[in-house]
Protein backbone atom coordinates (compact mmCIF):
# COMPACT_ATOMS: atom_id res chain seq x y z
CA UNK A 1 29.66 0.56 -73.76
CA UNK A 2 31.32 3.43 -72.10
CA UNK A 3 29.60 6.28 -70.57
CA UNK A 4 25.84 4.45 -70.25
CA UNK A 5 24.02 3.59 -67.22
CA UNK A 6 21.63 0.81 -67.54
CA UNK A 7 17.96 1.81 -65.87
CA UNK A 8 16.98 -0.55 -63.45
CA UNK A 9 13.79 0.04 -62.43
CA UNK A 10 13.80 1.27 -58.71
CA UNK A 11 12.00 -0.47 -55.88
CA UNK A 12 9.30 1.26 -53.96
CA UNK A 13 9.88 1.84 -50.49
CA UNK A 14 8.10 -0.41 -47.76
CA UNK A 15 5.00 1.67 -46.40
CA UNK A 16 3.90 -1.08 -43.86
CA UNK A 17 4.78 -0.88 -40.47
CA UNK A 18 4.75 -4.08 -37.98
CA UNK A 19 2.78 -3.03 -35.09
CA UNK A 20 2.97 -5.98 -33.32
CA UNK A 21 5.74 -5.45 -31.35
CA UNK A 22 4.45 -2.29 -30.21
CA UNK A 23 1.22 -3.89 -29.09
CA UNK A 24 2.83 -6.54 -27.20
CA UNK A 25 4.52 -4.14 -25.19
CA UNK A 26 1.79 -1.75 -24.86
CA UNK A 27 0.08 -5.00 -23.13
CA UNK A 28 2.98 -6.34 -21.16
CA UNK A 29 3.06 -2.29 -19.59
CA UNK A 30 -0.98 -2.18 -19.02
CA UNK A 31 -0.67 -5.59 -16.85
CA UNK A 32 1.82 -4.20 -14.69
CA UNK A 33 0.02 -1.16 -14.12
CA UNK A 34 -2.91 -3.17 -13.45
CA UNK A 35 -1.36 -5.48 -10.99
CA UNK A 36 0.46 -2.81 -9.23
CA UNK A 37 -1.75 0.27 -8.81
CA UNK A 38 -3.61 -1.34 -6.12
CA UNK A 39 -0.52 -1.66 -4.26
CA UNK A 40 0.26 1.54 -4.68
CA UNK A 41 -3.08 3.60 -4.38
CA UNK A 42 -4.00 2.03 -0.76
CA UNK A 43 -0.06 2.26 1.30
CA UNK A 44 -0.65 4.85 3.84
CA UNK A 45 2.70 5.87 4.50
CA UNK A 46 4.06 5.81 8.19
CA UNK A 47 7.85 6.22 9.30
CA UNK A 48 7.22 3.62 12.19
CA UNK A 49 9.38 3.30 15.21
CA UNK A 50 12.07 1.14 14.71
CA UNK A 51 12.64 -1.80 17.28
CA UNK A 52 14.86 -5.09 17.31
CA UNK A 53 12.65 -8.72 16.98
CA UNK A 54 9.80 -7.03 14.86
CA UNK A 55 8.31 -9.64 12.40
CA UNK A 56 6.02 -9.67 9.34
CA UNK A 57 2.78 -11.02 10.52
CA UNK A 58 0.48 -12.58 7.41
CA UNK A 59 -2.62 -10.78 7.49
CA UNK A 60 -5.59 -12.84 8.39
CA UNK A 61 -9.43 -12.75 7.91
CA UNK A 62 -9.64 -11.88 12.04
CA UNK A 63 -7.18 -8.60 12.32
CA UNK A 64 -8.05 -5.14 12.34
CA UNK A 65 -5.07 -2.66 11.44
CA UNK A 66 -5.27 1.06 12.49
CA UNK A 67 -3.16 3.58 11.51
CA UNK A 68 -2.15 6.95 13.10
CA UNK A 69 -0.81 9.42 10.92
CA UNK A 70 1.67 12.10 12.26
CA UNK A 71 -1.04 14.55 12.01
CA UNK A 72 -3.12 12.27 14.48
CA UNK A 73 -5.53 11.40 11.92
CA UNK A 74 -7.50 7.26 12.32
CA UNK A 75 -7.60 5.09 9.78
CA UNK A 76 -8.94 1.77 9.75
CA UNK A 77 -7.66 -0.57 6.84
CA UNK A 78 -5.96 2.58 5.15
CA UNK A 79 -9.80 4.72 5.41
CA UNK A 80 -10.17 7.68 7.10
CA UNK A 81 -12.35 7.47 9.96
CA UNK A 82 -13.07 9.31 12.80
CA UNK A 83 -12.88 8.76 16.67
CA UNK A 84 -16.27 7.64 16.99
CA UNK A 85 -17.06 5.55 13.93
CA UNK A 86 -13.93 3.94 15.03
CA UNK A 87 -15.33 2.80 18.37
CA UNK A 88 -18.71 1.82 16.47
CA UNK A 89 -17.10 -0.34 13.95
CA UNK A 90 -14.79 -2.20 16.66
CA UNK A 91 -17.45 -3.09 18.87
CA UNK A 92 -19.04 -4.47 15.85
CA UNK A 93 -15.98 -6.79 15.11
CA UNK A 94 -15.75 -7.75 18.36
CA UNK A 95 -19.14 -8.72 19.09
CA UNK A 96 -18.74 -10.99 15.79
CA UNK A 97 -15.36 -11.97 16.75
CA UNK A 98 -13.98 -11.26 20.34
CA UNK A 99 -10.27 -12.99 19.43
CA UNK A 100 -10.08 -10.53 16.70
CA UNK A 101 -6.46 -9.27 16.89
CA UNK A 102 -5.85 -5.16 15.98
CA UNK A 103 -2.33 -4.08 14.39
CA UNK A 104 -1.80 -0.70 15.63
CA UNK A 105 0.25 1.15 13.28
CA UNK A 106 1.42 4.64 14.56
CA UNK A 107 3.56 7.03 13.02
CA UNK A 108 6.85 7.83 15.22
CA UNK A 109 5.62 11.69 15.47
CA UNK A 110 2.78 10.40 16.58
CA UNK A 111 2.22 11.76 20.74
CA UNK A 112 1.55 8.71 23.10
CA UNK A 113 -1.81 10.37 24.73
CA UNK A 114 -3.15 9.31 20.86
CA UNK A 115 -1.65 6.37 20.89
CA UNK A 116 -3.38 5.53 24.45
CA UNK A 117 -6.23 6.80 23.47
CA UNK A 118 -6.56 4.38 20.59
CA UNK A 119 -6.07 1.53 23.06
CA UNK A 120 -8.56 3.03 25.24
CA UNK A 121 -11.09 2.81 22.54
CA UNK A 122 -10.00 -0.75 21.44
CA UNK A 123 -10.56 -2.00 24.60
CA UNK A 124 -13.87 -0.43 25.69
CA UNK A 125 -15.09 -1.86 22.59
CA UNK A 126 -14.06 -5.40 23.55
CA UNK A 127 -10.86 -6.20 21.43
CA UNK A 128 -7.87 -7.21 24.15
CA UNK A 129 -5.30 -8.54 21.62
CA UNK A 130 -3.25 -5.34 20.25
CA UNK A 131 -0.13 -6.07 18.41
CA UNK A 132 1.99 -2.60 18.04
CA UNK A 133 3.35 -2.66 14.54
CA UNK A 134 7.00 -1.39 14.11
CA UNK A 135 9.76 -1.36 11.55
CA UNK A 136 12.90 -4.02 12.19
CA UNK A 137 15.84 -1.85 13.94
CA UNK A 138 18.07 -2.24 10.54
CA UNK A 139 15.39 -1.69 7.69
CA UNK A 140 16.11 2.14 6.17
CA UNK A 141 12.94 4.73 6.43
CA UNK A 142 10.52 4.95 3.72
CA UNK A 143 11.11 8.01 1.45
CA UNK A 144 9.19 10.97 1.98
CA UNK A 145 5.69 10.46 0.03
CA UNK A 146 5.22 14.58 0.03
């Protein structure tokens, strides 16, 4: 028959959405932000003085590492500290552990009197092993964290 359109009846559109995807994802994102925002959140950021034969040292349980900032600001283990808490807590470590070795990290704007004036302290406090931290002579410089 010309001219007549049979009525189908019309199928109703899908409402559900599949969230599972989404969740998966979701999950996969929250693990790397959990695994990496430690990393992040405790880097004090130094442009360190470059020099040829640096190495990576693995951190052990008897190393202290202090950092200078180019403002001359302490830290010890990335926490702020101050002159004399600094001299407290190493005399501490070394009277528990007199090999204790202390990774002096200091910024390249950094002047020397601060720098010697860190050793100073280390070794009126008892610690004689200081290992100057630097970067390796062809590594690029950090980017600015400011």
């Amino acid at each position: 028959m010309f001219g007549r359109f049979e009525s189908r009846p019309v199928a109703a559109p899908f409402s559900e959405i599949n969230v599972t995807p989404m969740v998966d994802v979701m999950l996969v994102l929250v693990v790397i932000l959990i695994v990496t925002a430690p990393l992040l959140g405790s880097a004090l950021q130094l442009e360190l003085p470059k020099a040829e034969g640096t190495r990576t040292h693995a951190a052990t349980a008897s190393a202290l590492a202090v950092s200078i900032d180019p403002l001359g600001q302490l830290y010890l283990d990335d926490l702020p500290v101050e002159a004399d808490a600094l001299r407290a807590r190493l005399a501490a470590k070394a009277a528990q552990d007199p090999a204790t070795e202390l990774r002096l990290r200091a910024d390249g704007a950094v002047p020397y009197a601060r720098v010697a004036e860190v050793i100073g302290i280390a070794q009126a406090a008892g610690l004689s092993r200081i290992a100057f931290v630097a970067s390796p002579a062809g590594e690029a410089a950090p980017p600015p964290t400011r």
